[in-house]
Protein backbone atom coordinates (compact mmCIF):
# COMPACT_ATOMS: atom_id res chain seq x y z
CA UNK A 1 -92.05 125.26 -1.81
CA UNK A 2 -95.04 123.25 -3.70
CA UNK A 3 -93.80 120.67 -6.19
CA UNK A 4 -93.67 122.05 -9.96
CA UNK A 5 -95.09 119.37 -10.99
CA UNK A 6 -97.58 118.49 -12.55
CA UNK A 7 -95.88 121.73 -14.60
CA UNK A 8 -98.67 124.69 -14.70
CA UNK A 9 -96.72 126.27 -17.78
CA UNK A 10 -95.69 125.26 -21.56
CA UNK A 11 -91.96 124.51 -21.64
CA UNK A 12 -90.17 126.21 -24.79
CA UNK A 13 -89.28 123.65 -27.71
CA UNK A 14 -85.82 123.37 -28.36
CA UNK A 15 -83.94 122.08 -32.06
CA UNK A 16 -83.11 119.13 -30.12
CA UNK A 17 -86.48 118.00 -29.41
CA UNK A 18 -88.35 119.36 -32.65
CA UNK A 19 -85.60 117.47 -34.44
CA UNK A 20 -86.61 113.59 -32.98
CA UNK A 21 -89.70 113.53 -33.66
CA UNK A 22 -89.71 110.23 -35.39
CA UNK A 23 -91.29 106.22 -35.10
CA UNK A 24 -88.45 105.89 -33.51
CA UNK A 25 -88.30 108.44 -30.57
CA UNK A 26 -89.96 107.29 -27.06
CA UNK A 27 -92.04 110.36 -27.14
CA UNK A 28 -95.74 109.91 -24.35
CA UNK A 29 -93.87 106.62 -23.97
CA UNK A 30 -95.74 104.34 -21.15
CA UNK A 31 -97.79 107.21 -20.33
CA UNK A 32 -100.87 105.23 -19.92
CA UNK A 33 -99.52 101.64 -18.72
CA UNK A 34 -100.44 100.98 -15.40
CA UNK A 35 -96.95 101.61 -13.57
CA UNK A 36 -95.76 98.27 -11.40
CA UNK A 37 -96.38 98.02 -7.84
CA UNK A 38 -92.60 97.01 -6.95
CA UNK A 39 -89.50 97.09 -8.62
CA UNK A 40 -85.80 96.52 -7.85
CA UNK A 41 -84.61 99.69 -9.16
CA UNK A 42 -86.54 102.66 -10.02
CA UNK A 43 -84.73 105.76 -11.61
CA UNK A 44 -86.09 108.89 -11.46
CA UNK A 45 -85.82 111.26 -14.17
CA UNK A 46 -85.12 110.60 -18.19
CA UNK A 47 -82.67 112.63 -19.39
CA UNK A 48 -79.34 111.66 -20.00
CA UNK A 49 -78.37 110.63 -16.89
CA UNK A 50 -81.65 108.22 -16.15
CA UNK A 51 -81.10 107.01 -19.47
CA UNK A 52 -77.07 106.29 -19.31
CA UNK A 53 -77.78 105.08 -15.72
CA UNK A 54 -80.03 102.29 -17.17
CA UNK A 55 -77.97 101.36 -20.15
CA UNK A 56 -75.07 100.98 -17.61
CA UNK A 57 -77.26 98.63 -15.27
CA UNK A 58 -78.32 96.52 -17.64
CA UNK A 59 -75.06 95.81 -19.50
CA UNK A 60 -73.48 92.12 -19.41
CA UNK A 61 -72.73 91.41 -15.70
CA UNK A 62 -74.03 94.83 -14.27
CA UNK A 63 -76.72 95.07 -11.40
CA UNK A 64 -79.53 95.14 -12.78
CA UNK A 65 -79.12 91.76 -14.91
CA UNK A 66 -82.17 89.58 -13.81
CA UNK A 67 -83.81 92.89 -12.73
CA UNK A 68 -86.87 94.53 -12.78
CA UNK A 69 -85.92 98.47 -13.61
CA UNK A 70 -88.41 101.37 -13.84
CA UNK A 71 -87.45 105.04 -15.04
CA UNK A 72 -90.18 107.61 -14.18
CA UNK A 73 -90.25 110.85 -15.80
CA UNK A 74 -92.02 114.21 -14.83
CA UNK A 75 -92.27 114.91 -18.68
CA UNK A 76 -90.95 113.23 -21.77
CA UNK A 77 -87.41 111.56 -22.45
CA UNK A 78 -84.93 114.35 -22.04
CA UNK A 79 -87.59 117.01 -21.73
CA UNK A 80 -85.28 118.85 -19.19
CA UNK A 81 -81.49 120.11 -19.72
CA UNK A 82 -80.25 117.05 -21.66
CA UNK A 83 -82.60 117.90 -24.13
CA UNK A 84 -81.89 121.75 -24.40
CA UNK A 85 -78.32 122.18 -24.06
CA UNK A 86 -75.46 123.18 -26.27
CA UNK A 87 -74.82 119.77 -27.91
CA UNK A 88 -71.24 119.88 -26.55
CA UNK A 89 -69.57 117.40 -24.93
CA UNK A 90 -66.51 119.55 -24.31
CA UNK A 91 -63.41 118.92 -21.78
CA UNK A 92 -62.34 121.47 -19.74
CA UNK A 93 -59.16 123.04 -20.21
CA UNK A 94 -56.49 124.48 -18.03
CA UNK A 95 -59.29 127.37 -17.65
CA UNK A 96 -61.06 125.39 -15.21
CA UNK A 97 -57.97 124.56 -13.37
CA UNK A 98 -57.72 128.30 -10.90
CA UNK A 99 -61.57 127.87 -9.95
CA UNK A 100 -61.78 124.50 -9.06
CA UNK A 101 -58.99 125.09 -6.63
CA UNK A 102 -60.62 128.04 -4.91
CA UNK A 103 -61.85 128.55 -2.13
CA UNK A 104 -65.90 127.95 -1.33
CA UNK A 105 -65.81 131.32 0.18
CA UNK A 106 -64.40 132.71 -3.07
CA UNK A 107 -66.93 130.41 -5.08
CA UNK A 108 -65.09 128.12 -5.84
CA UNK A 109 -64.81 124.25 -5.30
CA UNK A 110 -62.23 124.43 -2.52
CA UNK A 111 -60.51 121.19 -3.61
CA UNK A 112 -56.91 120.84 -3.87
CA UNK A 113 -54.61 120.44 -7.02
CA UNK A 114 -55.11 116.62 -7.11
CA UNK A 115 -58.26 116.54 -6.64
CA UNK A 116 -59.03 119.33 -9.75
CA UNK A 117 -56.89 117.31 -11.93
CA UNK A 118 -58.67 114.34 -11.62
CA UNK A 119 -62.12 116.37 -12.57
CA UNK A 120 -60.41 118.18 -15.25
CA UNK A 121 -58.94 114.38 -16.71
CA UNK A 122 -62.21 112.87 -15.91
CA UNK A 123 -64.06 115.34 -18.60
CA UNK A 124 -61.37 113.98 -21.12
CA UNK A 125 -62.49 110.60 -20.21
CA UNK A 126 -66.02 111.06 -20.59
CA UNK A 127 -65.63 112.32 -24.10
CA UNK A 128 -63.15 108.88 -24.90
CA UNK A 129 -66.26 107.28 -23.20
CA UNK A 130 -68.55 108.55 -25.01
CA UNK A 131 -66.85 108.02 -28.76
CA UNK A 132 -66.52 103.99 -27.29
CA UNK A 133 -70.39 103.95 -26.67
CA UNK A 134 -71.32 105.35 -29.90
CA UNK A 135 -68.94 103.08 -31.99
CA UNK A 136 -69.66 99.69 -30.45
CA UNK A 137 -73.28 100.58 -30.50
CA UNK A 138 -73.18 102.28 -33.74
CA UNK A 139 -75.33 104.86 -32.34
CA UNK A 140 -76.92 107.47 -35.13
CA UNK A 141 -76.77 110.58 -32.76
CA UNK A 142 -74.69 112.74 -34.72
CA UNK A 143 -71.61 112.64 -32.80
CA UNK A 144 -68.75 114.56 -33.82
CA UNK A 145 -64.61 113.99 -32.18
CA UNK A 146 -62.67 117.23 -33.11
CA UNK A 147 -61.70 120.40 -31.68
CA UNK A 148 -62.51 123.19 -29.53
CA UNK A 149 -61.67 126.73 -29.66
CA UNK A 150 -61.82 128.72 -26.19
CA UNK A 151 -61.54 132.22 -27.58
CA UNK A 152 -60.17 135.54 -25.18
CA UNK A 153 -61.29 138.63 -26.00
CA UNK A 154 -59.61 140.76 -23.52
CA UNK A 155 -56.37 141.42 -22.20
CA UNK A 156 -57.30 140.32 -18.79
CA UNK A 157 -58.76 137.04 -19.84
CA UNK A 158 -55.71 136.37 -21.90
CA UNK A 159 -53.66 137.00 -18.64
CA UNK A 160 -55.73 134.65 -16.43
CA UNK A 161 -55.24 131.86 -18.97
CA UNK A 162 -51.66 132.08 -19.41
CA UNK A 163 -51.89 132.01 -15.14
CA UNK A 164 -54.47 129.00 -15.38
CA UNK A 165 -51.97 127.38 -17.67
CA UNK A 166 -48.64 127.90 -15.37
CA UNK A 167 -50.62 126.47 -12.76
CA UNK A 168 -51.95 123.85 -14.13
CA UNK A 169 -48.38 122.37 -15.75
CA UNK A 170 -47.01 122.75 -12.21
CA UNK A 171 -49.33 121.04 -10.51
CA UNK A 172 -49.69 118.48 -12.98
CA UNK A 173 -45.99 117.63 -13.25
CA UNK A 174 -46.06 116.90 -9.63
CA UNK A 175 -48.69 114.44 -9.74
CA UNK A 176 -49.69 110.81 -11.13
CA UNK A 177 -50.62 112.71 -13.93
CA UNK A 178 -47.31 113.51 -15.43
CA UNK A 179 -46.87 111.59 -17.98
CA UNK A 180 -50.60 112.54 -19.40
CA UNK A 181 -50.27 115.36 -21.10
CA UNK A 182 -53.41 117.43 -21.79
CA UNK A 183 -54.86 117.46 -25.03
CA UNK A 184 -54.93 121.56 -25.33
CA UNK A 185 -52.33 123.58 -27.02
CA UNK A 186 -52.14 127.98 -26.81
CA UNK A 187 -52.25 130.34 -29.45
CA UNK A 188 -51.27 133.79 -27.96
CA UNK A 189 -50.44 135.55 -31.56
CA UNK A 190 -53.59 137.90 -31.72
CA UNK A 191 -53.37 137.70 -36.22
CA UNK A 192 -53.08 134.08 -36.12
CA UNK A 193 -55.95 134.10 -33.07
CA UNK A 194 -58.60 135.70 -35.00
CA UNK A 195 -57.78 134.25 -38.49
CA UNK A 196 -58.10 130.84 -37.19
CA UNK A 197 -61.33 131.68 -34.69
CA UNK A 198 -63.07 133.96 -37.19
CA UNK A 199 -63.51 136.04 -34.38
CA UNK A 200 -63.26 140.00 -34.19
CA UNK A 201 -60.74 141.02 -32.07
CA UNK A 202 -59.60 137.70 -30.80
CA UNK A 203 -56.33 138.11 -28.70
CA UNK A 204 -55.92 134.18 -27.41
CA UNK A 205 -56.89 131.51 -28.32
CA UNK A 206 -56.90 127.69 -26.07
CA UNK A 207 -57.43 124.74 -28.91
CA UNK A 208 -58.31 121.24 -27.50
CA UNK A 209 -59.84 117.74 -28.12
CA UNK A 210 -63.85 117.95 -27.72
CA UNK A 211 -67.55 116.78 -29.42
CA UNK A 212 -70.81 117.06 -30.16
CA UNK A 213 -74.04 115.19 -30.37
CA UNK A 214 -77.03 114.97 -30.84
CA UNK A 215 -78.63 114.75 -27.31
CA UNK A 216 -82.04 114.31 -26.96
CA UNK A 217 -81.23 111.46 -29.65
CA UNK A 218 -78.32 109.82 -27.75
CA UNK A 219 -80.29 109.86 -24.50
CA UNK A 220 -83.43 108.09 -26.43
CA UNK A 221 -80.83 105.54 -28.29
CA UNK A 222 -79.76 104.77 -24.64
CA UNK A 223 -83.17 104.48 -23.16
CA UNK A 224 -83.81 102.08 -25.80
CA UNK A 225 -80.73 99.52 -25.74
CA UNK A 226 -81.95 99.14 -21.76
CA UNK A 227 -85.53 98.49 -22.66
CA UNK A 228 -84.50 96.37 -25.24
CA UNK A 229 -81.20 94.33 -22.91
CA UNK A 230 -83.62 90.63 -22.63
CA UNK A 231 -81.57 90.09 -19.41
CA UNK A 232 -83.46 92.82 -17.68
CA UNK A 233 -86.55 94.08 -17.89
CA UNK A 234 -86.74 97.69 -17.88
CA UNK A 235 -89.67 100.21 -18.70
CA UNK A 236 -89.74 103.67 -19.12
CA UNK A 237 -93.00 105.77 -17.83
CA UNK A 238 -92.97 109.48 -19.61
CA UNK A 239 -95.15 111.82 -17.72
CA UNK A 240 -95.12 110.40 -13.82
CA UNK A 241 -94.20 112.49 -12.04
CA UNK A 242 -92.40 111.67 -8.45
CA UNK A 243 -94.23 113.73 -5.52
CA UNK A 244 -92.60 111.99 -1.96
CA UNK A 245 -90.27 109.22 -1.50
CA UNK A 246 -90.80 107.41 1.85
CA UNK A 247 -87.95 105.16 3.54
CA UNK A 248 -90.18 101.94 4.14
CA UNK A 249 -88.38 98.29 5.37
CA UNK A 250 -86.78 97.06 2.83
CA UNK A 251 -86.81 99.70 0.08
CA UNK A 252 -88.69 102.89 -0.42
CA UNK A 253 -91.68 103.77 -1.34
CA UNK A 254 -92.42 106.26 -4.15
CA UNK A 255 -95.51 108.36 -4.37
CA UNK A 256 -95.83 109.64 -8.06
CA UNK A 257 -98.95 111.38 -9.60
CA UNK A 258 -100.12 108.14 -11.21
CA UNK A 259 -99.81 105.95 -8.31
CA UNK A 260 -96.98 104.75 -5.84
CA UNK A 261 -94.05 102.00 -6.62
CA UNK A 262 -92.18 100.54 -3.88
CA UNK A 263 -88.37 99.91 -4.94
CA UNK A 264 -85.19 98.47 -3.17
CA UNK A 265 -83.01 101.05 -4.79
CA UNK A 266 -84.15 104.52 -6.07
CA UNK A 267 -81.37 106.72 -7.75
CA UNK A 268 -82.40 110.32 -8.19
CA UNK A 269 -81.17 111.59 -11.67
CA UNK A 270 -83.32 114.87 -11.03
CA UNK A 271 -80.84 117.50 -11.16
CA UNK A 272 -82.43 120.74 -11.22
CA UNK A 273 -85.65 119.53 -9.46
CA UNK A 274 -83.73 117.57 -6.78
CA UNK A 275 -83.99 119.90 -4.11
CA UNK A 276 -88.32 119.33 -4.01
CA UNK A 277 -87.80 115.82 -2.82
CA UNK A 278 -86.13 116.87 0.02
CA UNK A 279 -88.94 119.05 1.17
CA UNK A 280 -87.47 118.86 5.09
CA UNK A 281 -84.00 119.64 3.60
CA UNK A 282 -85.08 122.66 1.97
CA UNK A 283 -87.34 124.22 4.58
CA UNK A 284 -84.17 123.81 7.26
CA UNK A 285 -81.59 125.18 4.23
CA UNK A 286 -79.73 121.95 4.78
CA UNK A 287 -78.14 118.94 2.73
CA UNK A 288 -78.68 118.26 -0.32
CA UNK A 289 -81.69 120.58 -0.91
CA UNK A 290 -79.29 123.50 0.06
CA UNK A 291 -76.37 121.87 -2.16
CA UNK A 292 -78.35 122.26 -5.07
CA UNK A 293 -79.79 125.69 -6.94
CA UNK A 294 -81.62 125.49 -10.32
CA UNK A 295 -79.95 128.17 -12.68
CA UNK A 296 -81.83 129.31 -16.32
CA UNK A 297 -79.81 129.16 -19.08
CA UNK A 298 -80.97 130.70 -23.30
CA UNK A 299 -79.67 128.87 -26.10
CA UNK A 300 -81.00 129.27 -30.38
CA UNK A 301 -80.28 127.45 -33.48
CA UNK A 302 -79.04 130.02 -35.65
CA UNK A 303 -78.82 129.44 -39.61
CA UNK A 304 -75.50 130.61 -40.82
CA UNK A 305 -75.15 132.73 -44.11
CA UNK A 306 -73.36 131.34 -47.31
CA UNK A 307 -70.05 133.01 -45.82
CA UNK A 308 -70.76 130.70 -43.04
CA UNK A 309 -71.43 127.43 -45.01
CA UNK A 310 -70.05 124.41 -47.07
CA UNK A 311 -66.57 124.41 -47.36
CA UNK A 312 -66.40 127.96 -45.29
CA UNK A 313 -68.89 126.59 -42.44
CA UNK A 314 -67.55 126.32 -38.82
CA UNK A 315 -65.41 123.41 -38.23
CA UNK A 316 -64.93 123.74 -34.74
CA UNK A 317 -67.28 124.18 -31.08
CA UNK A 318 -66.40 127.47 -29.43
CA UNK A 319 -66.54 129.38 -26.29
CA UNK A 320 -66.38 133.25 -26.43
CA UNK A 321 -64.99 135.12 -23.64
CA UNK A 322 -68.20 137.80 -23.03
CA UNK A 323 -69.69 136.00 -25.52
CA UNK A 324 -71.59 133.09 -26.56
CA UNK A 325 -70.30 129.36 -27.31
CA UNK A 326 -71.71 127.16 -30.05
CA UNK A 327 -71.48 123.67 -32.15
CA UNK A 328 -72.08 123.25 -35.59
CA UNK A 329 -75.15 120.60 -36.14
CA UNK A 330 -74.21 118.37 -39.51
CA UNK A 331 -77.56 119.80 -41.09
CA UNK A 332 -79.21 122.49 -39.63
CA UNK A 333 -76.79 125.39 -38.85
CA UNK A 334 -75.37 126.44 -35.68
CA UNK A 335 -76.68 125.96 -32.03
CA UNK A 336 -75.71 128.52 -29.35
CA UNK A 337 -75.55 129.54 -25.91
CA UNK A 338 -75.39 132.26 -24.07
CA UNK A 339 -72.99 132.04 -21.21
CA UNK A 340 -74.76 133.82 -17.51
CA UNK A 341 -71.36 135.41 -17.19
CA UNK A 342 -71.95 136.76 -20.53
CA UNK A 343 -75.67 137.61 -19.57
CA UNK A 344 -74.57 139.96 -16.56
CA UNK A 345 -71.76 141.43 -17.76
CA UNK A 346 -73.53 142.88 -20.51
CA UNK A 347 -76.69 143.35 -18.80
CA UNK A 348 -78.81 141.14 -20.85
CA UNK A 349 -80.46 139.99 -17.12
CA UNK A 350 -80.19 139.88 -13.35
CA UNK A 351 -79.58 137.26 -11.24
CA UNK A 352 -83.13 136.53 -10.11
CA UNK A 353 -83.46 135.91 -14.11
CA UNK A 354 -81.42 133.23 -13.56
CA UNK A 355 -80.33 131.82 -10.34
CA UNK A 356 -83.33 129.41 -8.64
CA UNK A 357 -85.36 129.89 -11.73
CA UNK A 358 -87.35 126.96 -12.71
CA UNK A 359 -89.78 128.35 -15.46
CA UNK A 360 -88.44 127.05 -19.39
CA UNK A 361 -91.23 128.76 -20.90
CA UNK A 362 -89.66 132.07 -20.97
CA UNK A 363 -87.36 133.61 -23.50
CA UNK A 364 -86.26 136.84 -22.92
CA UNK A 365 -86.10 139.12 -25.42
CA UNK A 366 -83.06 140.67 -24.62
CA UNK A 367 -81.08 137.36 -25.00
CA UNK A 368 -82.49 136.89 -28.57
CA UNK A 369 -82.01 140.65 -29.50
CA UNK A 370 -78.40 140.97 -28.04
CA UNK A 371 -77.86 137.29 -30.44
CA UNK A 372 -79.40 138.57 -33.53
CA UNK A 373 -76.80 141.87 -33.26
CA UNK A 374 -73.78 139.29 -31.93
CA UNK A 375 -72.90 136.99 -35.09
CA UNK A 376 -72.47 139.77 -37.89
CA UNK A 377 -70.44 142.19 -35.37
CA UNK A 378 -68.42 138.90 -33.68
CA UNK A 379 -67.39 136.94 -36.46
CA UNK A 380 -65.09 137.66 -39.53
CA UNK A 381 -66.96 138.60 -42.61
CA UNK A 382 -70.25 137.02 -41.46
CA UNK A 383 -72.38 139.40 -43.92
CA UNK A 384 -75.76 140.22 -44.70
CA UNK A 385 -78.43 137.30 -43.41
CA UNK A 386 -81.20 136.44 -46.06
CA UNK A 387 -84.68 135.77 -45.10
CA UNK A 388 -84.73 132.25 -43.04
CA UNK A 389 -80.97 133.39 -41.94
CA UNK A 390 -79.56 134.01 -38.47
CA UNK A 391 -81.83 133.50 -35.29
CA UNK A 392 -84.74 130.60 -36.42
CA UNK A 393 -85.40 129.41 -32.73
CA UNK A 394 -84.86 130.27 -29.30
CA UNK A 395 -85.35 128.39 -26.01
CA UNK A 396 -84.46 127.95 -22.14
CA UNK A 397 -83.07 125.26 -20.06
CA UNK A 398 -82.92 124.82 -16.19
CA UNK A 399 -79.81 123.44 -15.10
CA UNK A 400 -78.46 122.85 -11.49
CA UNK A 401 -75.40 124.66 -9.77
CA UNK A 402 -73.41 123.03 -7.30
CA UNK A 403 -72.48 124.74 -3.82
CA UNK A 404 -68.89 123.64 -4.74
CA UNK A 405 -69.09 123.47 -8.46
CA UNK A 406 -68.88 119.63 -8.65
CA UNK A 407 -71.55 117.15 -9.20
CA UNK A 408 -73.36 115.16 -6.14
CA UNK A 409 -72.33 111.59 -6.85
CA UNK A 410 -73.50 108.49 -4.65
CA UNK A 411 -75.17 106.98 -1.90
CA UNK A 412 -77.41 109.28 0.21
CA UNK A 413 -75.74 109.24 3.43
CA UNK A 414 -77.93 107.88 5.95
CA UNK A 415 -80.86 106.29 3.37
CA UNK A 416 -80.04 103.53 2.95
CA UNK A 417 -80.58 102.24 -0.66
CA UNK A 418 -81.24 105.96 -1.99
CA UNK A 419 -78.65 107.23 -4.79
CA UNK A 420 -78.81 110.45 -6.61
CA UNK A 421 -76.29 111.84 -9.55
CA UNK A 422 -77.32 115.32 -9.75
CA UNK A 423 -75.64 118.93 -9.87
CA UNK A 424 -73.59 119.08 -12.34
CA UNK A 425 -73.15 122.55 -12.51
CA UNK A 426 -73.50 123.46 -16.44
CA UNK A 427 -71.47 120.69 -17.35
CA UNK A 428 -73.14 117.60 -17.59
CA UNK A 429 -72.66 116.28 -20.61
CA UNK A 430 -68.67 116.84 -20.20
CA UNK A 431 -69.29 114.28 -17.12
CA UNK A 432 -72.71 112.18 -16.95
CA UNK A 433 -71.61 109.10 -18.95
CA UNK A 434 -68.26 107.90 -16.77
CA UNK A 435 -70.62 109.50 -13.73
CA UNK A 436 -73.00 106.94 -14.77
CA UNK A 437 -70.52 104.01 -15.54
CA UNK A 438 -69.05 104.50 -12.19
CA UNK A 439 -72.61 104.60 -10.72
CA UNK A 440 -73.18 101.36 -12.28
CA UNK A 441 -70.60 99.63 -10.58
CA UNK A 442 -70.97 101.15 -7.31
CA UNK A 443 -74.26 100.40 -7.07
CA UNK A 444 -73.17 96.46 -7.54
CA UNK A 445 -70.07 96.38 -5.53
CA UNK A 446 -71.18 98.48 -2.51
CA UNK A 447 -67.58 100.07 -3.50
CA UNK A 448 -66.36 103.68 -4.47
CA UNK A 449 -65.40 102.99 -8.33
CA UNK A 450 -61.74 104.75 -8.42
CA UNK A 451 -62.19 105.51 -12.06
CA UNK A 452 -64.42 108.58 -10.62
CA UNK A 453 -63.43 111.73 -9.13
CA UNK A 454 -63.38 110.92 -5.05
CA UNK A 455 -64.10 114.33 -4.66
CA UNK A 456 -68.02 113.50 -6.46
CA UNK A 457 -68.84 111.47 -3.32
CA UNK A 458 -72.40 112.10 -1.82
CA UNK A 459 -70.88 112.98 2.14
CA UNK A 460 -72.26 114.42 5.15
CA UNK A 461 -69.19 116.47 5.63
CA UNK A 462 -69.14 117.72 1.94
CA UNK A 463 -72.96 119.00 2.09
CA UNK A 464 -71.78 120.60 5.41
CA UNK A 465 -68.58 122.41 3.91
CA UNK A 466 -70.92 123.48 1.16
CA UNK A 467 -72.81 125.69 3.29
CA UNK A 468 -70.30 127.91 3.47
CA UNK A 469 -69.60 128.58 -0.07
CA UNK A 470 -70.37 131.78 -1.74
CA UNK A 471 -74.31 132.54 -2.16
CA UNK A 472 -73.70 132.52 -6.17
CA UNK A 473 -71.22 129.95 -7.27
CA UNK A 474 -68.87 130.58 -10.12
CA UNK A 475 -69.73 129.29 -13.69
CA UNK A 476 -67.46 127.51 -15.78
CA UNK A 477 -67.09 128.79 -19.12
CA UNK A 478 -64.85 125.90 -20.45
């Protein structure tokens, strides 16, 4: 398969982009300086895990103090799923619990109980994480700390999380984690269900810690305290982007469309696009190429009524069972997605729609039609929409599913200094910044950083056991 870039089509705009548009933003930024001819590290891709990465390696005492850093990027800052997701950063709940534990056969991660628990804690970590970052840096990214509503429509997915619960306890009392209790509590009286979710015909209803943010913003503030840490010197070069990567002595050697940089560390932060610089990988269906699968994904800024606003406006994220979830911005109304579960079970697309599909310039028009029809029929007393009301914008987003539902974290086995943090299966933002942290220090120390999942290691026998998972992975939802 040909590299997609330089990109031969015109991405969609999402609120998150056409809403930093500022002095401030880093948008074309170091598009026409003359890129270096060798660097110590050079990070691939700007979105929020390039950008994170960097902030982490230039902190006090981190690797790249005294370093020369580069971050090339196919497009601009957080052009690609950072930039036009959800806005959550949301911990999973129990919900998550049943398919992480599955088998790869049965799609799902094939890990043990441990082993989930420490992913499902981690995701509660990152969002601590990320509320520390924001505060000592006194970020302006519009990040909110509340709740979450996971919302069950159905009998059947009531069921399952009262199961997913059960197990989860069990397992957890067992473990290290016993005395951490989860920060998620169950409402299973249907009246008190949809009065609190404002949803029709809510049955269930899973309430826990989670935020929001502004991301294409927080990625940019990040970008920004690296290239401005006088320790390091780090530069950020929008529109580059990487064609080859060649193991040379010493280091690599990076072949971009602007000219080639020879590093002695590269870390791939590529996610969806990973799989094209591993064109030997993905021509034998093998490693990391095969480990990783771009997926589409449809999300909207929709303008809520005056039922829907001031002192009556949504208070809380959401996720829908066969339906959407969503985040209220602090300005400019709500921001949805469209879960692909949601997508096929009402037939709003196929899978070749959405699984391996790289193209963001297409919106399909039955996403936006089967949105426009959801808010007045799913929520409580959502009423008649004035002019400028309900749908204003639509885009796309390619993120990347994991053979085994969990991200690809590490050392490249067998390349030496090459280091990707890709795959993160929908759930990125839930994850990226202790991924990152973690990176950070593993990168210095040569060590495994035991704050992170052990289960997010880069291994030879992982990308092996990930061959046998199911052809379409499940999707988490939480």
């Amino acid at each position: 398969m040909a590299s997609p870039f330089p990109q031969q089509f015109t991405s969609t705009v999402s609120h998150w982009q056409a809403t930093n548009r500022g002095p401030s933003a880093l948008w074309d930024h170091g598009r026409d300086a003359p890129l270096p001819s060798n660097v110590d590290f050079l990070i691939v891709g700007g979105g929020i895990t390039g950008a994170s990465l960097a902030y982490q390696l230039t902190r006090p005492g981190g690797a790249g103090v005294g370093k020369h850093i580069a971050v090339v990027e196919a497009k601009d800052l957080a052009s690609g799923a950072t930039g036009r997701n959800g806005g959550h950063i949301g911990p999973c709940s129990w919900l998550s619990f049943p398919s992480l534990t599955a088998s790869l056969q049965d799609g799902g991660a094939g890990i043990d109980a441990e082993a989930a628990l420490d992913v499902i804690f981690n995701e509660a970590d990152t969002l601590a994480l990320a509320a520390e970052i924001v505060r000592s840096e006194n970020l302006d990214v519009d990040f909110w700390k509340g709740h979450k509503m996971e919302v069950f429509t159905t009998e059947t997915g009531a069921a399952k999380n009262v199961a997913a619960r059960e197990a989860f306890e069990k397992a957890r009392r067992a473990s290290k984690y016993a005395n951490r209790e989860l920060e998620w509590t169950l409402v299973t009286d249907p009246v008190e269900a949809q009065r609190i979710s404002r949803t029709e015909g809510a049955l269930a209803v899973n309430i826990g810690t989670a935020g929001s943010n502004h991301p294409h913003r927080l990625a940019t503030a990040l970008m920004k305290l690296a290239m401005e840490a006088r320790s390091s010197k780090t530069e950020l070069y929008s529109h580059t982007p990487v064609l080859k990567l060649s193991e040379t002595q010493g280091g690599w050697a990076v072949e971009t469309t602007r000219g080639s940089i020879r590093a002695e560390n590269v870390v791939l932060c590529t996610n969806a696009w990973t799989r094209h610089l591993f064109p030997e990988d993905m021509e034998r269906k093998t490693g990391i190429a095969a480990h990783v699968t771009p997926f589409r994904g449809h999300a909207a800024l929709v303008v809520p009524p005056a039922s829907y606003s001031g002192e009556d406006s949504i208070q809380n994220t959401f996720a829908v069972e066969n339906g959407p979830y969503l985040m209220a911005t602090p300005h400019s109304g709500l921001v949805f997605g469209v879960y692909n579960s949601t997508a096929l079970a009402v037939g709003l697309a196929g899978w070749d729609e959405i699984f391996g599909v790289e193209d963001d310039s297409v919106v399909l028009d039955s996403f936006k039609d089967w949105l426009v029809d959801y808010c007045p029929k799913g929520f409580v007393e959502w009423g008649d929409e004035l002019p400028g009301e309900g749908v204003n914008q639509m885009w796309t987003g390619i993120m990347a599913a994991s053979a085994d539902q969990i991200p690809l974290i590490g050392a490249v086995p067998g390349k030496a200094g090459l280091w990707a943090a890709v795959a993160f299966h929908g759930h990125g933002m839930a994850r990226i910044l202790t991924v990152t942290q973690s990176l950070a220090a593993n990168i210095k120390t040569g060590e495994w950083d035991s704050r992170l999942p052990r289960v997010f290691e880069i291994t030879e026998q992982r990308l092996e056991r990930g061959r046998s998972a199911a052809a379409i992975p499940r999707f988490q939802q939480s």
